[in-house]
Protein backbone atom coordinates (compact mmCIF):
# COMPACT_ATOMS: atom_id res chain seq x y z
CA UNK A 1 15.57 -6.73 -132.17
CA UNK A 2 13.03 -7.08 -134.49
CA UNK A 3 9.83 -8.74 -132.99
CA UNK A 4 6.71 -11.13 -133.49
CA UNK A 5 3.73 -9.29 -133.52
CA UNK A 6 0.45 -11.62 -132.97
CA UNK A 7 -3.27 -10.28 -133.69
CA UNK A 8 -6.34 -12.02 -132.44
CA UNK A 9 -9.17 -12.53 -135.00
CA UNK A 10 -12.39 -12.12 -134.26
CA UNK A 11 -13.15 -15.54 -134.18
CA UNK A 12 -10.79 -15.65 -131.03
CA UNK A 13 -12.29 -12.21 -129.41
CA UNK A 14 -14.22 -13.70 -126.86
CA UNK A 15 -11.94 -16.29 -126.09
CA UNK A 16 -9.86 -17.53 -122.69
CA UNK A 17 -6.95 -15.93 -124.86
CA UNK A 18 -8.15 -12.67 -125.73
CA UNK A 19 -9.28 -12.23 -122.16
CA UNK A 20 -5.78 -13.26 -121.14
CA UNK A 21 -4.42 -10.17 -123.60
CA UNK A 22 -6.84 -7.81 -122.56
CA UNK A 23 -5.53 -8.38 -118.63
CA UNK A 24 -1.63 -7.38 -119.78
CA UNK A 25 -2.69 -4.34 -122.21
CA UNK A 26 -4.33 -3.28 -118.21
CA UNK A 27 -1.31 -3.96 -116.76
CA UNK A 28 1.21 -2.25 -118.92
CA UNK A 29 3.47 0.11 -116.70
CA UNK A 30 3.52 3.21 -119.57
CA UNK A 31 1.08 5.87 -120.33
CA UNK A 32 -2.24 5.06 -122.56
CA UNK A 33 -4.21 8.45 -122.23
CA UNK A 34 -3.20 11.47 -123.38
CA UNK A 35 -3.16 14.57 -121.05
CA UNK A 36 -5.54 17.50 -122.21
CA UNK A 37 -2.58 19.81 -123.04
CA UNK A 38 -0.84 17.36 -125.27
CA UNK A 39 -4.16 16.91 -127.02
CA UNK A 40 -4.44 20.49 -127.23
CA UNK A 41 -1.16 20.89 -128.92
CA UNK A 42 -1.82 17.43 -131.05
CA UNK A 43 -4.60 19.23 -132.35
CA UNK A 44 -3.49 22.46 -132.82
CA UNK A 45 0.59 23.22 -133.63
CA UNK A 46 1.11 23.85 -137.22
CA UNK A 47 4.65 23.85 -138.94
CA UNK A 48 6.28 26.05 -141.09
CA UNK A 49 5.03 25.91 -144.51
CA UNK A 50 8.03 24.35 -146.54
CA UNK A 51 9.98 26.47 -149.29
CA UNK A 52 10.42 23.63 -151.47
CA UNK A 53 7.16 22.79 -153.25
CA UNK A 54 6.84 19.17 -154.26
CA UNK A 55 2.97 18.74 -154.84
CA UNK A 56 3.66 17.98 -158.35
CA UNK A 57 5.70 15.11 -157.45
CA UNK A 58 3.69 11.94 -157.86
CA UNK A 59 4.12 10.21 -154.31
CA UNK A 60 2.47 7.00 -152.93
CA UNK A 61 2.63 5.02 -149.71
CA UNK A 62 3.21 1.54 -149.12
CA UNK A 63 1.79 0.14 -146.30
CA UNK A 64 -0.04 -2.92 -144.90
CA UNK A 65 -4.01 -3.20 -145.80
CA UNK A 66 -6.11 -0.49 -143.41
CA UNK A 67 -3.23 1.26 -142.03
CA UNK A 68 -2.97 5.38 -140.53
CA UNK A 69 -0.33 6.80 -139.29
CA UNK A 70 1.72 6.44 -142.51
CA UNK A 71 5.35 7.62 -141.97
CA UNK A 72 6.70 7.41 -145.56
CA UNK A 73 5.66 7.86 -148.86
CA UNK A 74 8.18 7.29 -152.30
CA UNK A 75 8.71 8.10 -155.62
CA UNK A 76 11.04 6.50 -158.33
CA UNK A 77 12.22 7.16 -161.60
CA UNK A 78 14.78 6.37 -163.83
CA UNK A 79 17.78 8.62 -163.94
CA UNK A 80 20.30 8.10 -167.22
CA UNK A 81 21.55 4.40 -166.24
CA UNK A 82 20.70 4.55 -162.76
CA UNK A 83 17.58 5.39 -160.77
CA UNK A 84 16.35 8.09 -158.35
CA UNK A 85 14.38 7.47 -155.48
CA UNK A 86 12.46 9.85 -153.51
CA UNK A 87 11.83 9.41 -150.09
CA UNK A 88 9.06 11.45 -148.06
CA UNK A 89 8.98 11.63 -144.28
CA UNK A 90 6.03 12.53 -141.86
CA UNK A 91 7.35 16.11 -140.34
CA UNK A 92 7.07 15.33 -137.11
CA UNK A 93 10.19 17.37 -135.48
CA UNK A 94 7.59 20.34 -137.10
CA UNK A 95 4.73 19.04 -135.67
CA UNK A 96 5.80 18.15 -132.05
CA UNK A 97 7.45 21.42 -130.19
CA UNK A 98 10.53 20.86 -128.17
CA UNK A 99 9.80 21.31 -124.91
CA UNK A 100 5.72 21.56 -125.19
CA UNK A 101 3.46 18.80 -123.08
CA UNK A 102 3.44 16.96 -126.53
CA UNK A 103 7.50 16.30 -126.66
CA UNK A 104 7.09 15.18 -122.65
CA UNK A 105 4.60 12.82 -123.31
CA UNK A 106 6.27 11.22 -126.06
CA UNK A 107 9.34 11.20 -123.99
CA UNK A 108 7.60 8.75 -121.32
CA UNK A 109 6.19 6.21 -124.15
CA UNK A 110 9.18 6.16 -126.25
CA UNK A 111 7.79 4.32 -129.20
CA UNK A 112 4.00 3.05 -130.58
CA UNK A 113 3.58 -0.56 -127.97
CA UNK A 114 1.74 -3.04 -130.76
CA UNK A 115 -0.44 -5.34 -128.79
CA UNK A 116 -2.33 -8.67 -130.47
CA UNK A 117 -5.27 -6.58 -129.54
CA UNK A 118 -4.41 -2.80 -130.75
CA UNK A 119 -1.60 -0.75 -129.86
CA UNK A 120 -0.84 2.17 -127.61
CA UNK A 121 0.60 5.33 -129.97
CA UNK A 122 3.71 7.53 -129.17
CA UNK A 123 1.48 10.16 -130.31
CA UNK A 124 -2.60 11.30 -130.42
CA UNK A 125 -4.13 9.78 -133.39
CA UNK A 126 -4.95 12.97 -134.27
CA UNK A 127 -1.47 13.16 -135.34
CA UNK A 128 -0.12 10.00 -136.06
CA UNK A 129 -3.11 9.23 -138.18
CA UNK A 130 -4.56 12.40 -139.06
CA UNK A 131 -2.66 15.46 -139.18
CA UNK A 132 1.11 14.42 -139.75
CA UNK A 133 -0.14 11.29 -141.47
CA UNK A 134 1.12 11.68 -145.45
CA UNK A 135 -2.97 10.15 -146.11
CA UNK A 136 -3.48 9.89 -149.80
CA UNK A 137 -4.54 13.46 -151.34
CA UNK A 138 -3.74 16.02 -148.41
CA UNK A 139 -1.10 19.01 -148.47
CA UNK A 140 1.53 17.59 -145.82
CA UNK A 141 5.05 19.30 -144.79
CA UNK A 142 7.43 16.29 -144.98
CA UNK A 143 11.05 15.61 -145.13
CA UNK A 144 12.29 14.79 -148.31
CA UNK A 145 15.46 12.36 -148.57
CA UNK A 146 16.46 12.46 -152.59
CA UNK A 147 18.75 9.65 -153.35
CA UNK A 148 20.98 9.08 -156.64
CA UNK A 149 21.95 5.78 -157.86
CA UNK A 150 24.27 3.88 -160.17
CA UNK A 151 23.27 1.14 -162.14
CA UNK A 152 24.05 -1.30 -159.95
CA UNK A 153 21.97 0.69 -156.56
CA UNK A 154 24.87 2.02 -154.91
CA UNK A 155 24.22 5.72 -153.55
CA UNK A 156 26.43 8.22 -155.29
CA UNK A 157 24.53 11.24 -153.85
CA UNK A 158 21.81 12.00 -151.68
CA UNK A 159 20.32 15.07 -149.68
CA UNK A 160 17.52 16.13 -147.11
CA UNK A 161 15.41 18.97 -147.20
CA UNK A 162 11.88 20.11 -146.11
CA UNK A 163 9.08 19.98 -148.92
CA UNK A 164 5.29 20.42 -149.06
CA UNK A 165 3.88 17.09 -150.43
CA UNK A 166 0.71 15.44 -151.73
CA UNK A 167 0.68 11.42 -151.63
CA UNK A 168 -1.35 10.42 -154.65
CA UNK A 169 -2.63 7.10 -153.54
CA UNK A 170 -2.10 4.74 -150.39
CA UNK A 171 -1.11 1.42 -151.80
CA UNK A 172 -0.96 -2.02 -149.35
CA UNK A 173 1.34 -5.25 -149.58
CA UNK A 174 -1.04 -7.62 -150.90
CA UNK A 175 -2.38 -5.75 -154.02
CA UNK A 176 0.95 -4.05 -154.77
CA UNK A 177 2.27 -6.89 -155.23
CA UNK A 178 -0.16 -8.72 -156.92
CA UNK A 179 -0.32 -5.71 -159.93
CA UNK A 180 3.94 -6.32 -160.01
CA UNK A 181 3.01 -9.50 -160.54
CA UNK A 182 0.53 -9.37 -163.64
CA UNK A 183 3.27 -6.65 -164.70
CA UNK A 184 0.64 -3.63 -165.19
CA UNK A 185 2.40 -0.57 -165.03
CA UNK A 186 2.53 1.68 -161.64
CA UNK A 187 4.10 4.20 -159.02
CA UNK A 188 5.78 1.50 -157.63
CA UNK A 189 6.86 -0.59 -161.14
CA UNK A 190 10.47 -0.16 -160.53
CA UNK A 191 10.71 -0.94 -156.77
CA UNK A 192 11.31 -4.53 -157.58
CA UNK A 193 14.13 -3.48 -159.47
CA UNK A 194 15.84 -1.01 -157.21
CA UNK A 195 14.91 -3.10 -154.54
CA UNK A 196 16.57 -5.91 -155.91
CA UNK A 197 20.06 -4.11 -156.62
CA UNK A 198 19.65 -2.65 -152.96
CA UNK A 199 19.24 -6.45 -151.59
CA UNK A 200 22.94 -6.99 -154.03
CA UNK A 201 24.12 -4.19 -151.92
CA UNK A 202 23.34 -5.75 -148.57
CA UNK A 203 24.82 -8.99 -149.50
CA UNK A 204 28.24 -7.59 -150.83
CA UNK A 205 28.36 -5.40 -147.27
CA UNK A 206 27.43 -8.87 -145.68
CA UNK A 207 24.17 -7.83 -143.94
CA UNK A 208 21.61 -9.89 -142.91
CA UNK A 209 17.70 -8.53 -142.96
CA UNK A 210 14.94 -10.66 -141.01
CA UNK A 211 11.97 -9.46 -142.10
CA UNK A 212 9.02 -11.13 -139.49
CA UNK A 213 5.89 -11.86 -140.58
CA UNK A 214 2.88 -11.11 -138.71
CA UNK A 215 0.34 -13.79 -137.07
CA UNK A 216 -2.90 -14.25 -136.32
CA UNK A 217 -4.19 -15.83 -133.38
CA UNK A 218 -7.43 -17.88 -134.48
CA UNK A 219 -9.85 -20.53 -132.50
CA UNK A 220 -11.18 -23.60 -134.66
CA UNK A 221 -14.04 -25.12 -134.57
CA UNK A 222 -13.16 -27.64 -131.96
CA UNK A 223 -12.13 -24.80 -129.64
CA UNK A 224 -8.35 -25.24 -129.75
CA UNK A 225 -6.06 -22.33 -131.22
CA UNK A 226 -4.04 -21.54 -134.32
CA UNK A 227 -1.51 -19.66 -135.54
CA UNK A 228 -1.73 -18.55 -139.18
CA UNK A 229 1.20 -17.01 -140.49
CA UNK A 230 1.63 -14.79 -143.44
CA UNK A 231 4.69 -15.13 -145.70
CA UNK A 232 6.24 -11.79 -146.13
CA UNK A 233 6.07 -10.83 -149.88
CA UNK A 234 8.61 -10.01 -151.76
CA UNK A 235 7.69 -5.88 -152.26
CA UNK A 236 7.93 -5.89 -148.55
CA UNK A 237 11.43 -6.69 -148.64
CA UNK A 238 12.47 -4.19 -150.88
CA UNK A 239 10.22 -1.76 -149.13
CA UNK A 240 12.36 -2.38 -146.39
CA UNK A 241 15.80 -2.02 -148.15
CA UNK A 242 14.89 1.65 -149.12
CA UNK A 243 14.03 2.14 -145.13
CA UNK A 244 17.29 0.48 -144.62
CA UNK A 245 19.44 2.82 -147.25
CA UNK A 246 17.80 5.96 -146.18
CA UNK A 247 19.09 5.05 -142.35
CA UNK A 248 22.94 4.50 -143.56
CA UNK A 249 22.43 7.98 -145.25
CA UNK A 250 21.46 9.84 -141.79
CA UNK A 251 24.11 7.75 -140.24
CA UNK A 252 26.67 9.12 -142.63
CA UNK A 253 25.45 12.47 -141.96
CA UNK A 254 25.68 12.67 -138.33
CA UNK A 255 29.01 11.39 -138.25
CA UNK A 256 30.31 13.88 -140.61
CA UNK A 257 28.85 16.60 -138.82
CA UNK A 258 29.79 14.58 -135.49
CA UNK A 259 26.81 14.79 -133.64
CA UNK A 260 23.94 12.57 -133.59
CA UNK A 261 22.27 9.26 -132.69
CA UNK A 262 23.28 5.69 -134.17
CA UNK A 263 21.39 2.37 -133.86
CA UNK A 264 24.27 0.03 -132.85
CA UNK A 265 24.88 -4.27 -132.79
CA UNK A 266 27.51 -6.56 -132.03
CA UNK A 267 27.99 -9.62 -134.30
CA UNK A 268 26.59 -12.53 -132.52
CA UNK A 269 28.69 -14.59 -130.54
CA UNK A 270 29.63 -18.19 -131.42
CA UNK A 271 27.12 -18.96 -128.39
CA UNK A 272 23.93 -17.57 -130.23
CA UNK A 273 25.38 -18.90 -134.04
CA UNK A 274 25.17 -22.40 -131.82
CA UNK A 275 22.25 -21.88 -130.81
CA UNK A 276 20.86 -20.65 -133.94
CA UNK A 277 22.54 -24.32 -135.64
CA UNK A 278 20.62 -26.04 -133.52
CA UNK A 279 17.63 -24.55 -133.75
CA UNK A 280 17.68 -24.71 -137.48
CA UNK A 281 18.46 -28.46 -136.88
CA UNK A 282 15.72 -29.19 -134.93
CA UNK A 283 13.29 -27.63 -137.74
CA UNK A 284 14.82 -29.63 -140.23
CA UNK A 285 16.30 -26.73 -142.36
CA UNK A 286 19.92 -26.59 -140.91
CA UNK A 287 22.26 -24.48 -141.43
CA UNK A 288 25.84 -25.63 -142.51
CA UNK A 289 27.93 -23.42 -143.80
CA UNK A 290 28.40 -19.71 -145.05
CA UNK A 291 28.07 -16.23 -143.77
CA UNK A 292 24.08 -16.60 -141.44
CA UNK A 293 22.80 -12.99 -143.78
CA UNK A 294 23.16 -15.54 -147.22
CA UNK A 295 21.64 -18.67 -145.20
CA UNK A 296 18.63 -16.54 -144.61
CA UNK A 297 18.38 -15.23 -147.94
CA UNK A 298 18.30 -18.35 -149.11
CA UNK A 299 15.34 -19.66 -147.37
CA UNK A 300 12.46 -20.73 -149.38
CA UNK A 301 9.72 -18.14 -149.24
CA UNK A 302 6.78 -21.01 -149.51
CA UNK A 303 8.55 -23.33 -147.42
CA UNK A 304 6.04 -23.65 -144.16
CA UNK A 305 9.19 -23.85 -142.12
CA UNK A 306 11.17 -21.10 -143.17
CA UNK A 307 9.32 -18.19 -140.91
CA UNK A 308 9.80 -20.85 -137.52
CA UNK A 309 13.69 -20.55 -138.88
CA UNK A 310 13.12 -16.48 -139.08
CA UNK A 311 11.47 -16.33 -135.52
CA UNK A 312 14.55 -18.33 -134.74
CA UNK A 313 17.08 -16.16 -136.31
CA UNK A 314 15.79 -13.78 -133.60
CA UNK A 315 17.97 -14.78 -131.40
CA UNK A 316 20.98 -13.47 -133.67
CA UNK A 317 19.84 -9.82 -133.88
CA UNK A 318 20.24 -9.08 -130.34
CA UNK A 319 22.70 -6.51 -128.04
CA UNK A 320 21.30 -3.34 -129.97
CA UNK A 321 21.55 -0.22 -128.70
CA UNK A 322 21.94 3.89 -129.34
CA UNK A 323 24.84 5.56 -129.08
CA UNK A 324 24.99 9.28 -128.97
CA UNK A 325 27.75 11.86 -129.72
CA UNK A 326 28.07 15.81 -130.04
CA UNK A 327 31.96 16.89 -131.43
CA UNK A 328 33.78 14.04 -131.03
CA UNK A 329 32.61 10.43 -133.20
CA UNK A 330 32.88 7.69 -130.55
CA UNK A 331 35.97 5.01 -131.04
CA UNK A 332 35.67 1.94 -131.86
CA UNK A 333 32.94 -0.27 -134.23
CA UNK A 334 29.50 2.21 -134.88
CA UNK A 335 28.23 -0.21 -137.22
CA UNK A 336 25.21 -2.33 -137.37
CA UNK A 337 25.93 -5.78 -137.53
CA UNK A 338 23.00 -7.14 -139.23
CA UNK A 339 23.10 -4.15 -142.06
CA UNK A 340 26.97 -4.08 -142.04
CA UNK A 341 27.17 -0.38 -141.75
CA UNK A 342 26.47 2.49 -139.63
CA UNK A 343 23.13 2.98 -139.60
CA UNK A 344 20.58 5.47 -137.65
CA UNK A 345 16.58 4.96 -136.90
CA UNK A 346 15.13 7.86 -139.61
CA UNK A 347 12.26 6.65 -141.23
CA UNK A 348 9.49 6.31 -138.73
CA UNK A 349 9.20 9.19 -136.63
CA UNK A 350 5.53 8.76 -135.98
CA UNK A 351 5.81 5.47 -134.22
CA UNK A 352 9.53 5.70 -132.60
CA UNK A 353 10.89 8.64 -130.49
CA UNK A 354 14.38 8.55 -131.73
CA UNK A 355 13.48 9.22 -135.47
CA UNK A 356 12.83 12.78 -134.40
CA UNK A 357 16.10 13.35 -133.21
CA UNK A 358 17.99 11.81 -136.44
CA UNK A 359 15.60 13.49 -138.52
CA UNK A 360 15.66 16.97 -137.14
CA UNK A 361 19.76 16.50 -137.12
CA UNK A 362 20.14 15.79 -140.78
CA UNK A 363 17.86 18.28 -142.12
CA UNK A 364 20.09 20.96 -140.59
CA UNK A 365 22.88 19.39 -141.69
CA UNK A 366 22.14 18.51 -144.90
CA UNK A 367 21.00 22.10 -145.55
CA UNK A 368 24.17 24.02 -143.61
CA UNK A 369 22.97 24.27 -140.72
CA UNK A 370 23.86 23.70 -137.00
CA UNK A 371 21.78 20.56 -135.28
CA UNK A 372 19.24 22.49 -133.40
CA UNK A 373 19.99 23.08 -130.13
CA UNK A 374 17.12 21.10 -128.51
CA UNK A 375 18.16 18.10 -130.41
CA UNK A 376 21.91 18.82 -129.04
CA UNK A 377 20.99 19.42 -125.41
CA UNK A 378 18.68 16.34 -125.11
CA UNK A 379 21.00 13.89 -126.92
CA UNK A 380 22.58 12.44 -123.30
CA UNK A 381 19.00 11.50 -122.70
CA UNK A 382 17.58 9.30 -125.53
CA UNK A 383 19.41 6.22 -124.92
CA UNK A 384 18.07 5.49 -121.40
CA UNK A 385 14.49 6.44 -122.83
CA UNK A 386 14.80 4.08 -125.88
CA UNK A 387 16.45 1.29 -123.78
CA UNK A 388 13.51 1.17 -121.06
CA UNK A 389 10.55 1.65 -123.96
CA UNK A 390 12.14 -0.93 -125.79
CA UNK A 391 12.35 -3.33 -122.35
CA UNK A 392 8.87 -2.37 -121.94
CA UNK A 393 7.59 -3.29 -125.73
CA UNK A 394 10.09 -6.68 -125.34
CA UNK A 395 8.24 -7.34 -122.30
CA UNK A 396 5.14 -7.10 -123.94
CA UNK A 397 6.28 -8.97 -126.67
CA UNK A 398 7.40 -11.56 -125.18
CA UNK A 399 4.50 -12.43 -122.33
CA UNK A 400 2.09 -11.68 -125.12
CA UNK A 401 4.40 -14.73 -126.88
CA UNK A 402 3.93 -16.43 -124.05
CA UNK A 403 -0.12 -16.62 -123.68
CA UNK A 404 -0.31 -17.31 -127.49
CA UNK A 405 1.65 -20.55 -127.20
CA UNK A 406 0.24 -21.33 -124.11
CA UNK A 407 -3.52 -21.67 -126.33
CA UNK A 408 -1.35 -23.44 -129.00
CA UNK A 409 -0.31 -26.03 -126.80
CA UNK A 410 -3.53 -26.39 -124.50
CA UNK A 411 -4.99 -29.21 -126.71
CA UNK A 412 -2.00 -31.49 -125.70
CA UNK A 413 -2.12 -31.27 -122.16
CA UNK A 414 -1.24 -35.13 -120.69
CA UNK A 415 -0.17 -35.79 -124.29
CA UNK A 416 3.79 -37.06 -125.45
CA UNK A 417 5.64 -34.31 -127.46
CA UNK A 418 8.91 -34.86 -129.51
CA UNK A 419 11.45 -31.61 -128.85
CA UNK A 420 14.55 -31.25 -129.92
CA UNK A 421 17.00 -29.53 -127.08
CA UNK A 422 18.66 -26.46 -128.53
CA UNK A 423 20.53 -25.06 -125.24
CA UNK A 424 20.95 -26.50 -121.83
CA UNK A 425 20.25 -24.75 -118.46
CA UNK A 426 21.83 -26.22 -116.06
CA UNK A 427 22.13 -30.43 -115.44
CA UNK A 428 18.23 -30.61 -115.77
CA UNK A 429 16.46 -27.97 -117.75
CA UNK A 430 16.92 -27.32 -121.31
CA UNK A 431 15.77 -24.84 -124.19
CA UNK A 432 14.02 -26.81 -126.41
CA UNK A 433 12.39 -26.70 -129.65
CA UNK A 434 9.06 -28.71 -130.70
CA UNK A 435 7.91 -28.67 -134.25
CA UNK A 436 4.71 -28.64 -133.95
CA UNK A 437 3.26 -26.13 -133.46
CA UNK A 438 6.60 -24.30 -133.98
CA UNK A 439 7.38 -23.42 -129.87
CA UNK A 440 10.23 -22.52 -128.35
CA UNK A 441 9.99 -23.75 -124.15
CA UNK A 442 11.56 -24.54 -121.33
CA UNK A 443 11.50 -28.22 -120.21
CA UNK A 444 12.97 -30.66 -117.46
CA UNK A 445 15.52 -32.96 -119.27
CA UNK A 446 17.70 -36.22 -118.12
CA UNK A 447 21.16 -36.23 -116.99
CA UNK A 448 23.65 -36.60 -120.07
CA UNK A 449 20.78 -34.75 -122.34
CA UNK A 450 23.28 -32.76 -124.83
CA UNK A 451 22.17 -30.31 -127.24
CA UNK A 452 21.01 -31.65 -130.24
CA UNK A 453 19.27 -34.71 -128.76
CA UNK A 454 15.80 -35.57 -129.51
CA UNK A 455 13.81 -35.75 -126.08
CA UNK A 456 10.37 -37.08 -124.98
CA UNK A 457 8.10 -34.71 -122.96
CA UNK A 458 4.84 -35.11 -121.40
CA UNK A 459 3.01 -31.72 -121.20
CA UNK A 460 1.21 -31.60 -117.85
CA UNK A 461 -0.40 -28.11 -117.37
CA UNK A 462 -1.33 -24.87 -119.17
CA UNK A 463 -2.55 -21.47 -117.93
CA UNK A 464 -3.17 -19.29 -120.35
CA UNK A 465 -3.73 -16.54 -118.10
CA UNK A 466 -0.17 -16.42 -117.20
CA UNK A 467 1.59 -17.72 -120.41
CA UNK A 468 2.79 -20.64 -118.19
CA UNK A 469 3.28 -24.23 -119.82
CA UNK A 470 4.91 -27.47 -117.46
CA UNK A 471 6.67 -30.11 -118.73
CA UNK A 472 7.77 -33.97 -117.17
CA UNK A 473 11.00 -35.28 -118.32
């Protein structure tokens, strides 16, 4: 499920919350050091230098403002009436050897744990940022997807292979975007374009993307706490859909070759679509009719309500999960519901354990080869590791969720708040919704409260410490 990710400014460093976030990074049941032999091979294993030389290839990366361990790095072009898009990504299945202190590490983390205060990598920053990293200007092996499409973004052909690569320049969001939008010319001049056709795509297949935005925690003046939020941009959505295309491409590979990994999820039921209504409802941006992917496509970007709806839509994109397979394609549906197609985790190998796997896969495949037998062996394995990493980073998530509302609200302690109820629990508690600030809680409601109903609630204590808010009916 795709998931809020809150920062704490600096204004808010030496606050009661940041003191509250420092106490759960401490108590996070996962690694956080590295042992000296993983270091050791961090610092030291060095893949095979690539056949296929690509150097010449004008690459960039696309990234948010001060990032490092950069998995991905593109180049377009125009090809007769369609377009081709190449797609670089970090070597890490060369980097990290099967088997070594490295590979068991990564095993136990699973996946990069973002915190509002830093993070805790799947890998030494010696390699996620620094050695695999495809950093502006350095010689890096990489995987190179190489798509070909129509006029109208549909993939008509598309390979894998290892390449030696040279990113020209590391771009970010905010200034990509704004050179698009004074139309100067640029590495990434067609992305809006391709992008564009590829969000068509989507919408004919009946996907539905929910790209979150990030927030940052901030303490005014008067000592209470914020929220800003950041509208996502529109070249991070089409970012996104080349992530997105490049993932149905390894899916389509491993199930030809019938072995491999898939990122799985079930539609929603018609208890979370409820849900979802009444949600939207109580934010005063409901949702009436259609298919949920073109309601939230629809949203207005600059509408200071649309990312509470997003955060909403949440709840939707639950249930996912891997499925593995090795000479026989499971029965039944292997799609992803929110993409509407197969689809396999690919593009981010440096922050997510699974990417390896898929990555490693379809190189061999692509190139006629047999999935390498470490991949093969270990397959039975990697959905119990992904489901408890991901447990642990929803965990995270969610109580770091938790503290950050708990400062939001604060100010209003012994104060009335209007919520609207979105899902009963029980004959007296009830999911509700307040406006504002945009919170999601749990709240003691009358008897005969029914969802939808506008409810009065007194809020009567908050510990930030613990993320813990009480209501009174």
């Amino acid at each position: 499920m795709p998931q809020r990710r809150s920062h704490v400014a600096p204004s808010a460093s030496q606050s009661e919350l940041a003191a509250a976030l420092a106490a759960l990074r401490a108590g996070i049941e996962s690694p956080v050091e590295f042992s000296p032999e993983a270091l050791a091979e961090a610092e030291s294993t060095t893949p095979e230098v690539p056949d296929l030389d690509l150097r010449e290839v004008p690459f960039v990366t696309l990234d948010p403002a001060g990032s490092k361990d950069l998995d991905q790095a593109m180049h377009l072009s125009r090809a007769g009436s369609g377009y081709q898009v190449r797609y670089a990504i970090a070597d890490v299945p060369g980097f990290v050897r099967a088997g070594g202190a490295l590979d068991a590490e990564a095993r136990q983390r699973g996946q990069t744990l973002y915190l509002a205060d830093g993070n805790i990598p799947l890998h030494p920053k010696v390699l996620s940022e620094g050695r695999a990293s495809l950093l502006a200007d350095q010689e890096r092996p990489a995987l190179v997807w190489t798509f070909v499409l129509d006029s109208a973004g549909a993939v008509t052909d598309f390979r894998l292979e290892r390449a030696l690569v040279r990113s020209r320049a590391q771009l970010d969001y905010v200034a990509a975007q704004e050179l698009l939008d004074a139309g100067q010319e640029g590495p990434l001049s067609l992305l809006g374009e391709i992008g564009g056709l590829r969000q068509q795509q989507e919408q004919q297949r009946g996907g539905a993307s929910l790209n979150l935005p990030d927030e940052e925690v901030v303490q005014k003046p008067d000592g209470s706490y914020d929220i800003e939020r950041r509208s996502p941009l529109p070249i991070e959505d089409w970012n996104a859909q080349l992530s997105l295309m490049t993932g149905m491409a390894a899916a389509e590979l491993m199930i030809g070759a019938k072995v491999g990994v898939l990122r799985t999820m079930p539609q929603p039921d018609d208890q979370a679509f409820s849900r979802f209504r009444r949600q939207t409802e109580a934010l005063g941006r409901p949702w009436k009719d259609g298919r949920y992917g073109d309601y939230l496509r629809g949203l207005d970007k600059n509408d200071p309500m649309t990312l509470p709806v997003l955060e909403a839509a949440a709840s939707l994109f639950r249930g996912a999960g891997y499925v593995t397979f090795d000479g026989t394609v499971p029965a039944g549906d292997l799609e992803q519901a929110a993409i509407g197609a197969p689809y396999a985790h690919a593009t981010a190998p440096l922050r997510r354990l699974v990417d390896r796997w898929s990555l490693a896969i379809c190189e061999a495949v692509s190139q006629g080869r047999p999935a390498p037998e470490w991949a093969r062996e270990s397959l039975p394995q990697l959905p119990d590791v992904m489901q408890q990493s991901a447990q642990r980073a929803s965990t995270l998530n969610g109580e770091t969720i938790d503290r950050v509302e708990a400062a939001l609200l604060h100010p209003l302690v012994g104060k009335s708040i209007e919520a609207t109820v979105i899902e009963l629990r029980g004959e007296s508690r009830a999911a509700v919704q307040i406006a504002e600030p945009a919170v999601t809680a749990s709240a003691p409601v009358r008897a005969g409260t029914a969802p939808g109903d506008t409810v009065t609630l007194k809020l009567t204590s908050v510990d930030v410490a613990k993320g813990e808010v009480q209501f009174a009916a």
